[in-house]
C-alpha atoms as a PDB file:
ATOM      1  CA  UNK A   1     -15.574   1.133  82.163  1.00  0.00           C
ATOM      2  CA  UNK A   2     -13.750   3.902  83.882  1.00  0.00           C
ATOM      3  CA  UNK A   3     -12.996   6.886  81.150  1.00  0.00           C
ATOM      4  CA  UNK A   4     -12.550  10.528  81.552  1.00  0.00           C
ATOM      5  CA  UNK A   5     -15.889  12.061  80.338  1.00  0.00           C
ATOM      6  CA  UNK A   6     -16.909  13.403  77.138  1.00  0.00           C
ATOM      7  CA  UNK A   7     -14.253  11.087  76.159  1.00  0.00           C
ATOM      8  CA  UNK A   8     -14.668   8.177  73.836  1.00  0.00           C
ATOM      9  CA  UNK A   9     -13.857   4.691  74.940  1.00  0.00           C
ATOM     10  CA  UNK A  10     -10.572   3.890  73.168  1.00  0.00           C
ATOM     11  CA  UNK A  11     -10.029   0.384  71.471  1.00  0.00           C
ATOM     12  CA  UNK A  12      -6.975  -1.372  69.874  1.00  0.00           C
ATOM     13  CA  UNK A  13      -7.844  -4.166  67.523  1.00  0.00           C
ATOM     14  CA  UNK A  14      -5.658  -6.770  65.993  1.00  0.00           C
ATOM     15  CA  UNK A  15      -5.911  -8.039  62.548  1.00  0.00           C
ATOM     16  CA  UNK A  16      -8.943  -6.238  62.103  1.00  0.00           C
ATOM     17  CA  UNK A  17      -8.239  -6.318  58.123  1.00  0.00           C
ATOM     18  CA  UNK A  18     -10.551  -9.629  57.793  1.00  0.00           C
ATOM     19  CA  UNK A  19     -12.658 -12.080  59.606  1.00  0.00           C
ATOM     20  CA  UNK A  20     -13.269 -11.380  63.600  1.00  0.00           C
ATOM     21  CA  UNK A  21     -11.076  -8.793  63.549  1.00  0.00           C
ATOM     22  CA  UNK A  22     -12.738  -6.597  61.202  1.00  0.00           C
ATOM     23  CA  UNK A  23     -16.258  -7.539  62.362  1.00  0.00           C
ATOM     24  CA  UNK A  24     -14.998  -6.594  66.101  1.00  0.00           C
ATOM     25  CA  UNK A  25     -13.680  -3.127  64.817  1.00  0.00           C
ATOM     26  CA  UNK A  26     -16.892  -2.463  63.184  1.00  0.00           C
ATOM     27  CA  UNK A  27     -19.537  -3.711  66.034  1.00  0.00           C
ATOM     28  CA  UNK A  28     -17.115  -1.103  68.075  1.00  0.00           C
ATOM     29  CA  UNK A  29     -17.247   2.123  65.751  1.00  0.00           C
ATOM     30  CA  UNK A  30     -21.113   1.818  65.331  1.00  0.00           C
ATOM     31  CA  UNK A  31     -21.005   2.016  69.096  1.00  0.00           C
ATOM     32  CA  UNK A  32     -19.307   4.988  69.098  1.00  0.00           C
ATOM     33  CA  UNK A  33     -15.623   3.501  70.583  1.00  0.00           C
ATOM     34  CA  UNK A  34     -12.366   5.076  68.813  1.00  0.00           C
ATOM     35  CA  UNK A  35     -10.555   2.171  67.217  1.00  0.00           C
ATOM     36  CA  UNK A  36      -7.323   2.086  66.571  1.00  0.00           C
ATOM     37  CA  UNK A  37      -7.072  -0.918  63.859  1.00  0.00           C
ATOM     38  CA  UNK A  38      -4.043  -2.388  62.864  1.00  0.00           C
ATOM     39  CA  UNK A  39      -2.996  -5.408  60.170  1.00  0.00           C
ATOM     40  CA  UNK A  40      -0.279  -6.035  58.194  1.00  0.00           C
ATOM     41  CA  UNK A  41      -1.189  -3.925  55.031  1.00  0.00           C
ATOM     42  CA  UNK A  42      -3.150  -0.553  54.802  1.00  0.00           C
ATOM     43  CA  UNK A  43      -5.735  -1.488  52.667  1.00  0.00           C
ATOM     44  CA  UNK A  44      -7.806  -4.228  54.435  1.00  0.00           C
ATOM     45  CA  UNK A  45      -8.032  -1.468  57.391  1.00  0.00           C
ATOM     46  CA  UNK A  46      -8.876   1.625  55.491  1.00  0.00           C
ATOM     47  CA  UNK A  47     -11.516  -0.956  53.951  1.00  0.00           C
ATOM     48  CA  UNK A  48     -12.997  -1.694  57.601  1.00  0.00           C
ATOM     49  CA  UNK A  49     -12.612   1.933  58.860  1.00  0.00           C
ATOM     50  CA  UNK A  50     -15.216   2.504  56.203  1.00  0.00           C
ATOM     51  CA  UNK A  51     -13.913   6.375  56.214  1.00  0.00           C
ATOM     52  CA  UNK A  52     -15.462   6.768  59.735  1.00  0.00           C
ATOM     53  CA  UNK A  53     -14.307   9.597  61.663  1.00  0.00           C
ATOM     54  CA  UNK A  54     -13.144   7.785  65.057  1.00  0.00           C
ATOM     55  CA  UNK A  55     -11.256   4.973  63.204  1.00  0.00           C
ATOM     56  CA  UNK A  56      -7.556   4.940  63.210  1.00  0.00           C
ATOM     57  CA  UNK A  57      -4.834   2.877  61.027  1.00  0.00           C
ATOM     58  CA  UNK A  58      -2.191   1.698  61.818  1.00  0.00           C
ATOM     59  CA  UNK A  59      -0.174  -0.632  59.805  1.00  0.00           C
ATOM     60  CA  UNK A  60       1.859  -3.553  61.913  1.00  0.00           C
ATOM     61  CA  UNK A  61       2.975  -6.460  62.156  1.00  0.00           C
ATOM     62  CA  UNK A  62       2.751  -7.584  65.517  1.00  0.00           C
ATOM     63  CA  UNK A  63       5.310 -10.048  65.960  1.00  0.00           C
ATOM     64  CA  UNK A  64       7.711  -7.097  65.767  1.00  0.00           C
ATOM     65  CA  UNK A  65       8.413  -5.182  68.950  1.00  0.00           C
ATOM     66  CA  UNK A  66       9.286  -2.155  67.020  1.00  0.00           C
ATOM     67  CA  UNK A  67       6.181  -2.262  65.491  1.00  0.00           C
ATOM     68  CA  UNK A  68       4.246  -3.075  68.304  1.00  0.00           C
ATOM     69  CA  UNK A  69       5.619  -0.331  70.470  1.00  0.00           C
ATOM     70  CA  UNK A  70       5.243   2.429  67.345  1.00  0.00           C
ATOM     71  CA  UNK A  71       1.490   0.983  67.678  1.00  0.00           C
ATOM     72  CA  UNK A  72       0.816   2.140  70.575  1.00  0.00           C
ATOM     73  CA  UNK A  73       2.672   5.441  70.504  1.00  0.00           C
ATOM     74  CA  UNK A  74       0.571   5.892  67.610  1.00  0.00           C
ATOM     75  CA  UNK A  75      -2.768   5.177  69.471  1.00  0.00           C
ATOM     76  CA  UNK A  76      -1.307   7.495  72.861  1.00  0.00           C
ATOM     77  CA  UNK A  77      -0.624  10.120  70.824  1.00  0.00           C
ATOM     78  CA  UNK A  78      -4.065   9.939  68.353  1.00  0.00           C
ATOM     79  CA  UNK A  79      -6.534   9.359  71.677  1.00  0.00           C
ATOM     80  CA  UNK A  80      -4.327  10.043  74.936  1.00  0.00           C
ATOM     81  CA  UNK A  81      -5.592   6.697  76.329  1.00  0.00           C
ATOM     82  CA  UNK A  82      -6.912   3.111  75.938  1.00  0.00           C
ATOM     83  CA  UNK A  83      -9.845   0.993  76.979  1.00  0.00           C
ATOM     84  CA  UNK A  84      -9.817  -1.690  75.410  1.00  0.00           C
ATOM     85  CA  UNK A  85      -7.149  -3.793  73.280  1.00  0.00           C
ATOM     86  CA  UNK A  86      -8.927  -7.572  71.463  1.00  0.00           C
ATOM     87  CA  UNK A  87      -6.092  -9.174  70.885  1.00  0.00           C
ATOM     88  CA  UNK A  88      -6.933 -10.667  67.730  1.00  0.00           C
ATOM     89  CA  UNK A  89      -4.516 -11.543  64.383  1.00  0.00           C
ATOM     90  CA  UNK A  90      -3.281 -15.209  64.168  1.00  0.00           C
ATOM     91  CA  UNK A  91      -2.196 -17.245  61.885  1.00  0.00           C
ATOM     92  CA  UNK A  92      -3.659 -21.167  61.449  1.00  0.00           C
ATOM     93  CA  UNK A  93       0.008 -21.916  60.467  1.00  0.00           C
ATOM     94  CA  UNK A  94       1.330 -25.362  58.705  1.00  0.00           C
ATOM     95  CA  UNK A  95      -1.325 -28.139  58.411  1.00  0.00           C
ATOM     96  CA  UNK A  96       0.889 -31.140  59.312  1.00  0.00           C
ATOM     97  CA  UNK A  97       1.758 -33.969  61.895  1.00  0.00           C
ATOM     98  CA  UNK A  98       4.379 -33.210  64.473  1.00  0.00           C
ATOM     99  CA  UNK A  99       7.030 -34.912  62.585  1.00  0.00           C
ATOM    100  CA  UNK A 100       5.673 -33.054  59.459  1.00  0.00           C
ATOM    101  CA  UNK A 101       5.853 -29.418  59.963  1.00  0.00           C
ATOM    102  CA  UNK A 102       9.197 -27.491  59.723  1.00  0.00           C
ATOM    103  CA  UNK A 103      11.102 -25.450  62.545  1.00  0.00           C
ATOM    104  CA  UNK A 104      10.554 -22.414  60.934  1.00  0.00           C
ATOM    105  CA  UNK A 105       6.968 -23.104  60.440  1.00  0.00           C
ATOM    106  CA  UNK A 106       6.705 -23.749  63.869  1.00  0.00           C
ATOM    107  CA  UNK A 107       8.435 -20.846  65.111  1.00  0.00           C
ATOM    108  CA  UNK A 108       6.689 -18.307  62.236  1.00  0.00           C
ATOM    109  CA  UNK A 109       3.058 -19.656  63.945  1.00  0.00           C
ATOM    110  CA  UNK A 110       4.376 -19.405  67.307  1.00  0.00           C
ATOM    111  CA  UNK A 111       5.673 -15.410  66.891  1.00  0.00           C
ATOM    112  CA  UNK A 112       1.967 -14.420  65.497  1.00  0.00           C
ATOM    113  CA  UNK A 113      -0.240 -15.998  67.533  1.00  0.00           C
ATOM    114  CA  UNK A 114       1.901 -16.181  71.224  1.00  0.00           C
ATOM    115  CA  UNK A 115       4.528 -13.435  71.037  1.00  0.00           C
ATOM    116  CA  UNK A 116       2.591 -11.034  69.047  1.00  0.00           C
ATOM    117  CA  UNK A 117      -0.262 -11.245  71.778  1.00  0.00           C
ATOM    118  CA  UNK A 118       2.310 -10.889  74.114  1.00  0.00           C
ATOM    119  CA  UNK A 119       3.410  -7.585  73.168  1.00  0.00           C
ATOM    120  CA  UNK A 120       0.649  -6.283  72.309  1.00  0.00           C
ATOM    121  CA  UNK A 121      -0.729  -7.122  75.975  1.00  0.00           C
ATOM    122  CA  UNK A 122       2.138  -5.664  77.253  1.00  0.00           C
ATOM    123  CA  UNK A 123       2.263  -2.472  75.676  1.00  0.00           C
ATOM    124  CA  UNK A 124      -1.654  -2.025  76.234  1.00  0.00           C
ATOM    125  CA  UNK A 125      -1.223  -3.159  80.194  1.00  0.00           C
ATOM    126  CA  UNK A 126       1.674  -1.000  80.376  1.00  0.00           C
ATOM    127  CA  UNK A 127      -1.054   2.196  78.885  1.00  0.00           C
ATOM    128  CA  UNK A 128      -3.914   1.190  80.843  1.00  0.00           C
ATOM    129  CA  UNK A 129      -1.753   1.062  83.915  1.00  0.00           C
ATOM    130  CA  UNK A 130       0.111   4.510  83.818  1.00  0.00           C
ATOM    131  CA  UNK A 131      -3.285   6.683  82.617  1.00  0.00           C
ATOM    132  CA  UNK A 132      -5.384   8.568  84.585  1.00  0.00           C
ATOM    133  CA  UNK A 133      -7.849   7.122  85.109  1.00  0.00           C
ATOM    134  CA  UNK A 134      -6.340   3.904  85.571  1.00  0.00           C
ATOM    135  CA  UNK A 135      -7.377   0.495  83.875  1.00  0.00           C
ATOM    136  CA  UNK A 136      -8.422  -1.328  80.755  1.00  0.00           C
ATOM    137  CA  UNK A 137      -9.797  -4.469  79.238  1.00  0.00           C
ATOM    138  CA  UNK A 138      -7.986  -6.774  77.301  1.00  0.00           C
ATOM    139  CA  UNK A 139      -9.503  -9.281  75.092  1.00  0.00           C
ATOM    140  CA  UNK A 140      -7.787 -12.116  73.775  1.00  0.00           C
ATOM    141  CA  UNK A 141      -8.997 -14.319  70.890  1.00  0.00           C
ATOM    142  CA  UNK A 142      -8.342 -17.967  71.759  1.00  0.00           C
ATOM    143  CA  UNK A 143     -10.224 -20.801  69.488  1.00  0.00           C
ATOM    144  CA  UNK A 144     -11.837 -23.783  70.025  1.00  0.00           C
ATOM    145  CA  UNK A 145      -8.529 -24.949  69.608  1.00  0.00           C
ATOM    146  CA  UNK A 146      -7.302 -24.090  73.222  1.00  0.00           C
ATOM    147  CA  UNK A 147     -10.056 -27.025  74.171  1.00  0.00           C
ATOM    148  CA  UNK A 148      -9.375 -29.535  71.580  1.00  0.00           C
ATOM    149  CA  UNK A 149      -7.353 -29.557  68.418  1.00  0.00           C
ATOM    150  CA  UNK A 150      -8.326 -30.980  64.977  1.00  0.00           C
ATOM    151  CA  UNK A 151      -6.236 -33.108  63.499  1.00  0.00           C
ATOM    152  CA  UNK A 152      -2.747 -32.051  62.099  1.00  0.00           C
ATOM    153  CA  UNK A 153      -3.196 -28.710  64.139  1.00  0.00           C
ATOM    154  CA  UNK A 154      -0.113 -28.639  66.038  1.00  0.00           C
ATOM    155  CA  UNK A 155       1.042 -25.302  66.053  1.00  0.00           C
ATOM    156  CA  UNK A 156      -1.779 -23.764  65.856  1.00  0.00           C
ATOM    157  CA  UNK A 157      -3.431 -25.908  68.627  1.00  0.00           C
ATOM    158  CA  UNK A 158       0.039 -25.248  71.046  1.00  0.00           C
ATOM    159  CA  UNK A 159      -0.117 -21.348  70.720  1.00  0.00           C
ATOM    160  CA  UNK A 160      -3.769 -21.490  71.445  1.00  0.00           C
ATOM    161  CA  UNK A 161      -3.451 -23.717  74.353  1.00  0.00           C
ATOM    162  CA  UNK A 162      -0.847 -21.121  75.429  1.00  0.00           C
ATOM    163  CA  UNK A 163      -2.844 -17.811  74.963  1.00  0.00           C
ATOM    164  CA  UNK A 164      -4.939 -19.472  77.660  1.00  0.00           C
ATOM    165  CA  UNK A 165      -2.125 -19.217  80.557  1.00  0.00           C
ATOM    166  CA  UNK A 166      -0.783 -15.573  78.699  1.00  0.00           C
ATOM    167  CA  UNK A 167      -5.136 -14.559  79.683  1.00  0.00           C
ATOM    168  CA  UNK A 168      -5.067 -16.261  83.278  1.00  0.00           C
ATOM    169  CA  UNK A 169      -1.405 -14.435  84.024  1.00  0.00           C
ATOM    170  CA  UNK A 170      -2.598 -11.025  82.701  1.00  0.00           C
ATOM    171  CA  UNK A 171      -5.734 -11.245  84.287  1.00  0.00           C
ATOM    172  CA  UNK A 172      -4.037 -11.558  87.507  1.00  0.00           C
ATOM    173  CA  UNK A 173      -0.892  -9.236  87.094  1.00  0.00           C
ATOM    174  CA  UNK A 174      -3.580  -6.354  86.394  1.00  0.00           C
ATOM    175  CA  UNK A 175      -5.894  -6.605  89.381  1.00  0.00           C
ATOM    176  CA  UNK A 176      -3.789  -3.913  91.509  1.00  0.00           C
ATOM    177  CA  UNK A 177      -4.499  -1.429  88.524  1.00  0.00           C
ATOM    178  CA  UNK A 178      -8.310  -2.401  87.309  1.00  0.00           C
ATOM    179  CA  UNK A 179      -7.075  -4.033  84.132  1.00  0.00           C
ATOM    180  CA  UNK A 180      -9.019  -7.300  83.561  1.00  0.00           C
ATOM    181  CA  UNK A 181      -8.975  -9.916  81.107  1.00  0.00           C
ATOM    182  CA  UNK A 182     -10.279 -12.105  79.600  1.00  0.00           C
ATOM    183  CA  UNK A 183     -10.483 -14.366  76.182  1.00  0.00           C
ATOM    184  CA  UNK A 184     -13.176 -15.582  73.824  1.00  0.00           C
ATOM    185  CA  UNK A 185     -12.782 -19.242  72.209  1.00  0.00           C
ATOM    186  CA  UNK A 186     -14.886 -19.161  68.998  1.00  0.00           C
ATOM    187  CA  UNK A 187     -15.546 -22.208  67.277  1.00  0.00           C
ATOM    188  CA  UNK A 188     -17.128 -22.411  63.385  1.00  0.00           C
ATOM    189  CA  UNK A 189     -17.925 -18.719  62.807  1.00  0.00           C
ATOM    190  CA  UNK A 190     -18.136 -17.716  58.888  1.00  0.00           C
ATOM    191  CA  UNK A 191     -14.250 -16.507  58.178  1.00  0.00           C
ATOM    192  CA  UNK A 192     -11.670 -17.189  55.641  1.00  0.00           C
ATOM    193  CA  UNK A 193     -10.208 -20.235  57.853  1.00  0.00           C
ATOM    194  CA  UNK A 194     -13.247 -21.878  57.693  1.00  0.00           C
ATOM    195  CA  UNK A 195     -12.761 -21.964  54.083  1.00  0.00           C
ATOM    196  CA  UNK A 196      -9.019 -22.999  54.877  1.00  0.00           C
ATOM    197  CA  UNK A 197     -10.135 -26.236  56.598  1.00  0.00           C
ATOM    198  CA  UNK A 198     -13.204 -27.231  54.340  1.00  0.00           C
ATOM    199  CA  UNK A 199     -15.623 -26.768  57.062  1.00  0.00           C
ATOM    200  CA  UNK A 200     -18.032 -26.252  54.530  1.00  0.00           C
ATOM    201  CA  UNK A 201     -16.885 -28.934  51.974  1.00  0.00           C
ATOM    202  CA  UNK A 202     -15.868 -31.480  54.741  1.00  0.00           C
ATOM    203  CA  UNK A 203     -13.179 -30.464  57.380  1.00  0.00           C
ATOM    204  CA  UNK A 204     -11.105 -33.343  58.332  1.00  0.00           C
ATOM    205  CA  UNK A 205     -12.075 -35.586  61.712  1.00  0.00           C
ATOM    206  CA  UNK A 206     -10.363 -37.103  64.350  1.00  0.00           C
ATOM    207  CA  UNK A 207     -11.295 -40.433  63.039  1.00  0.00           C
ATOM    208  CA  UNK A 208     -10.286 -39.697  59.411  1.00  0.00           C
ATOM    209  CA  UNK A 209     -13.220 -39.431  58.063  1.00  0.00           C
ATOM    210  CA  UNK A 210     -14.595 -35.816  56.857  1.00  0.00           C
ATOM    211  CA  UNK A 211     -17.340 -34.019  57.701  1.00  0.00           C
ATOM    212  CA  UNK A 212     -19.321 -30.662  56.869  1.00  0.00           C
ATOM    213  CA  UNK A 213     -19.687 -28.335  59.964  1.00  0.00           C
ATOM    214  CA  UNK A 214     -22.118 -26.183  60.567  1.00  0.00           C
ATOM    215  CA  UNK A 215     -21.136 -22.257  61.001  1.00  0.00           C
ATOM    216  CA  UNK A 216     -22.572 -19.212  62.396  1.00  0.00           C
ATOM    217  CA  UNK A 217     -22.508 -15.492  61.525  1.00  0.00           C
ATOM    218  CA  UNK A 218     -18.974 -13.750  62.719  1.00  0.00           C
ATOM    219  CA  UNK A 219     -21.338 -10.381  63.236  1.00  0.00           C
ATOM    220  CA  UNK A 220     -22.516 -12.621  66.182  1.00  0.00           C
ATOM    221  CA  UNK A 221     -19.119 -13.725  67.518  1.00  0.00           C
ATOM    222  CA  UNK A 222     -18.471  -9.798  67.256  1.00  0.00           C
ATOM    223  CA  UNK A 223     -21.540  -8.089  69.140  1.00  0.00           C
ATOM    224  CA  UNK A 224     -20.207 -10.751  72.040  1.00  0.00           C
ATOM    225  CA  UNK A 225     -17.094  -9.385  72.517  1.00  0.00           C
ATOM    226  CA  UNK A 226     -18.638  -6.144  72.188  1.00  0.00           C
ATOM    227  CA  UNK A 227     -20.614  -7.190  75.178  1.00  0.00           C
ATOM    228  CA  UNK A 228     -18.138  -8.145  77.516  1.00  0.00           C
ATOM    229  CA  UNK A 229     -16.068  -4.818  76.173  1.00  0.00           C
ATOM    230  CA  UNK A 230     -18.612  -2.416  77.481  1.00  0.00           C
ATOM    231  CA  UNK A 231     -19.351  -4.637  80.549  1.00  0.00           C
ATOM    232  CA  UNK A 232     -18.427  -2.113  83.453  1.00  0.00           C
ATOM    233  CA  UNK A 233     -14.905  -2.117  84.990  1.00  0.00           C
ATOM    234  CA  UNK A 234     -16.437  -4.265  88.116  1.00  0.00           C
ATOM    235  CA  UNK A 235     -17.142  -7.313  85.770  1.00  0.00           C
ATOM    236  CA  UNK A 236     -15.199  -9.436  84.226  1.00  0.00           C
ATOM    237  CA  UNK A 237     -15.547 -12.591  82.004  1.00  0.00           C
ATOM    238  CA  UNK A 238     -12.670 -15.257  82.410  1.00  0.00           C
ATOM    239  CA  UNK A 239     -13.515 -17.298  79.316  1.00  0.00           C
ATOM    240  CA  UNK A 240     -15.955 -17.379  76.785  1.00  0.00           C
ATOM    241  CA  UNK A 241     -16.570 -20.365  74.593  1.00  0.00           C
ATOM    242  CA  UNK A 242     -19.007 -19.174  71.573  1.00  0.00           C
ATOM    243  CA  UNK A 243     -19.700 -22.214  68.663  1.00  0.00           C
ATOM    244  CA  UNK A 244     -21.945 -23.163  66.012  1.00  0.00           C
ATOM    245  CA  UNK A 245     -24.608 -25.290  67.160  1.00  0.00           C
ATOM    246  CA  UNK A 246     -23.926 -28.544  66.372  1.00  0.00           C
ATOM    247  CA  UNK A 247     -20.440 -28.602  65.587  1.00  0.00           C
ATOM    248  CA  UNK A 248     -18.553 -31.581  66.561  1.00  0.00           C
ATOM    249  CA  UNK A 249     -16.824 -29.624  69.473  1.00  0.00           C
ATOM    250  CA  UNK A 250     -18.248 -32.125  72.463  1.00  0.00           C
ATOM    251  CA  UNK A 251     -17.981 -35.594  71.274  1.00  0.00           C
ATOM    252  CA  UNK A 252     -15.589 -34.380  68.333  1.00  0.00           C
ATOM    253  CA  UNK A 253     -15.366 -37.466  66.288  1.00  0.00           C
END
C-alpha cells in the first residue's frame, strides 16, 4: 500500500480487546504496522498491546460518534495517517425468535455491529481520503452469518447481512481516492462466541436438533486478514469467506 517512507503502515482495529480483534492487532504489530487498538475498557487493550512500542490505546465505544470521532483524532494526531482500519467489535446480541427479542435489544445489536461500523468507516474514509498520500484499506468483519443465519439469530444475522451492502457501498464510494474494501466472513474460529453458542458442546441446528462443530485456530483467521492488509494498493479482495472444515455451513442442517 501507498505510505510515505520510513513510515510505518498505520492500522485501526476494533474490539481488539478479545477474540479476532485482538489476534488481528497482534498478527499486525509483529509485522511491524502501528496499531491503534480500541475496545470498550483499557485493560483488554493494554493486555493485547503486550507493552509494544508501536501499539496505541484507545478506549471507545464505537456506537458513539463522539467517541468515534475522538478515535480518530487520537490516531491523526499519534501517527499523522492511516492505512488500514478492520472494522471489527460486534456484539452476537439477544438469542431469540423475531417475536421474542425486545426493541431495545434489537436496536442495542443494531448500533454495535451496523452504526458503529459505520462511523468508524466514515471517519477512517474521511482520513484516508484527505492524506497525502491518498488511500487506505478498510476491512470489515462480516460472519458466516451474512450467508446464512442459525437459528434464533435475528439481529445478529440482519446487521451482518447489512455490513455486506455498508462493504459493497464503501468499496465503491472510495475508488476516486484509492480506498478499497473489503470484508472477511469467518465461520467457527476458536473465540468466546463459540463458547456462547455451544459450538463445542452442541450449537443448536436448523432442524432442532444439536450438534458439535468443528473450529479452527483464530491466529489463522488473523494472518488472513493480515494478508489481504498488506496486499498492495492495486488489489483488492471483495469478500472472503474463511470456515472450519466441516462445519455445517453448506448443507447447514
Amino acid at each position: 500500500m501507498n505510505q510515505p517512507p520510513n513510515h510505518p503502515r498505520v492500522a485501526v482495529v476494533t474490539g481488539a480487546g478479545s477474540g479476532i480483534g485482538q489476534a488481528v492487532a497482534r498478527q499486525l504489530l509483529e509485522a511491524g504496522w502501528a496499531v491503534t487498538l480500541t475496545g470498550r475498557r483499557l485493560e483488554p487493550l493494554e493486555n493485547t498491546a503486550g507493552g509494544r512500542g508501536l501499539a496505541h490505546s484507545v478506549p471507545a465505544d464505537i456506537s458513539r460518534h463522539d467517541d468515534v470521532v475522538h478515535l480518530f483524532d487520537q490516531v491523526r494526531e499519534r501517527w499523522g495517517r492511516l492505512d488500514l482500519l478492520f472494522n471489527n467489535a460486534g456484539t452476537y446480541g439477544p438469542a431469540g425468535a423475531v417475536d421474542e427479542i425486545s426493541p431495545e435489544d434489537w436496536s442495542a445489536t443494531v448500533a454495535t455491529n451496523l452504526t458503529g461500523s459505520f462511523l468508524c468507516a466514515a471517519e477512517a474514509f474521511r482520513m484516508m481520503r484527505h492524506q497525502d498520500p491518498q488511500g487506505g484499506r478498510i476491512i470489515n468483519n462480516g460472519s458466516i452469518a451474512a450467508h446464512s443465519p442459525r437459528p434464533r439469530s435475528v439481529a445478529y444475522t440482519a446487521t451482518k447481512h447489512a455490513i455486506t451492502g455498508l462493504t459493497k457501498s464503501i468499496e465503491l464510494d472510495g475508488r476516486p481516492y484509492g480506498i478499497t474494501c473489503g470484508q472477511i466472513d469467518i465461520g467457527n474460529t476458536s473465540t468466546a462466541l463459540m463458547d456462547t453458542l455451544g459450538v463445542d458442546a452442541g450449537a443448536l441446528q436448523a432442524d432442532g436438533t444439536r450438534r458439535v462443530e468443528p473450529t479452527f485456530p483464530v491466529e489463522e483467521a488473523a494472518r488472513t486478514v493480515l494478508h489481504i492488509a498488506q496486499l498492495p494498493a492495486s488489489a483488492s479482495i471483495g469478500t472472503v469467506v474463511m470456515t472450519a472444515s466441516g462445519m455445517p455451513f453448506i448443507g447447514r442442517g
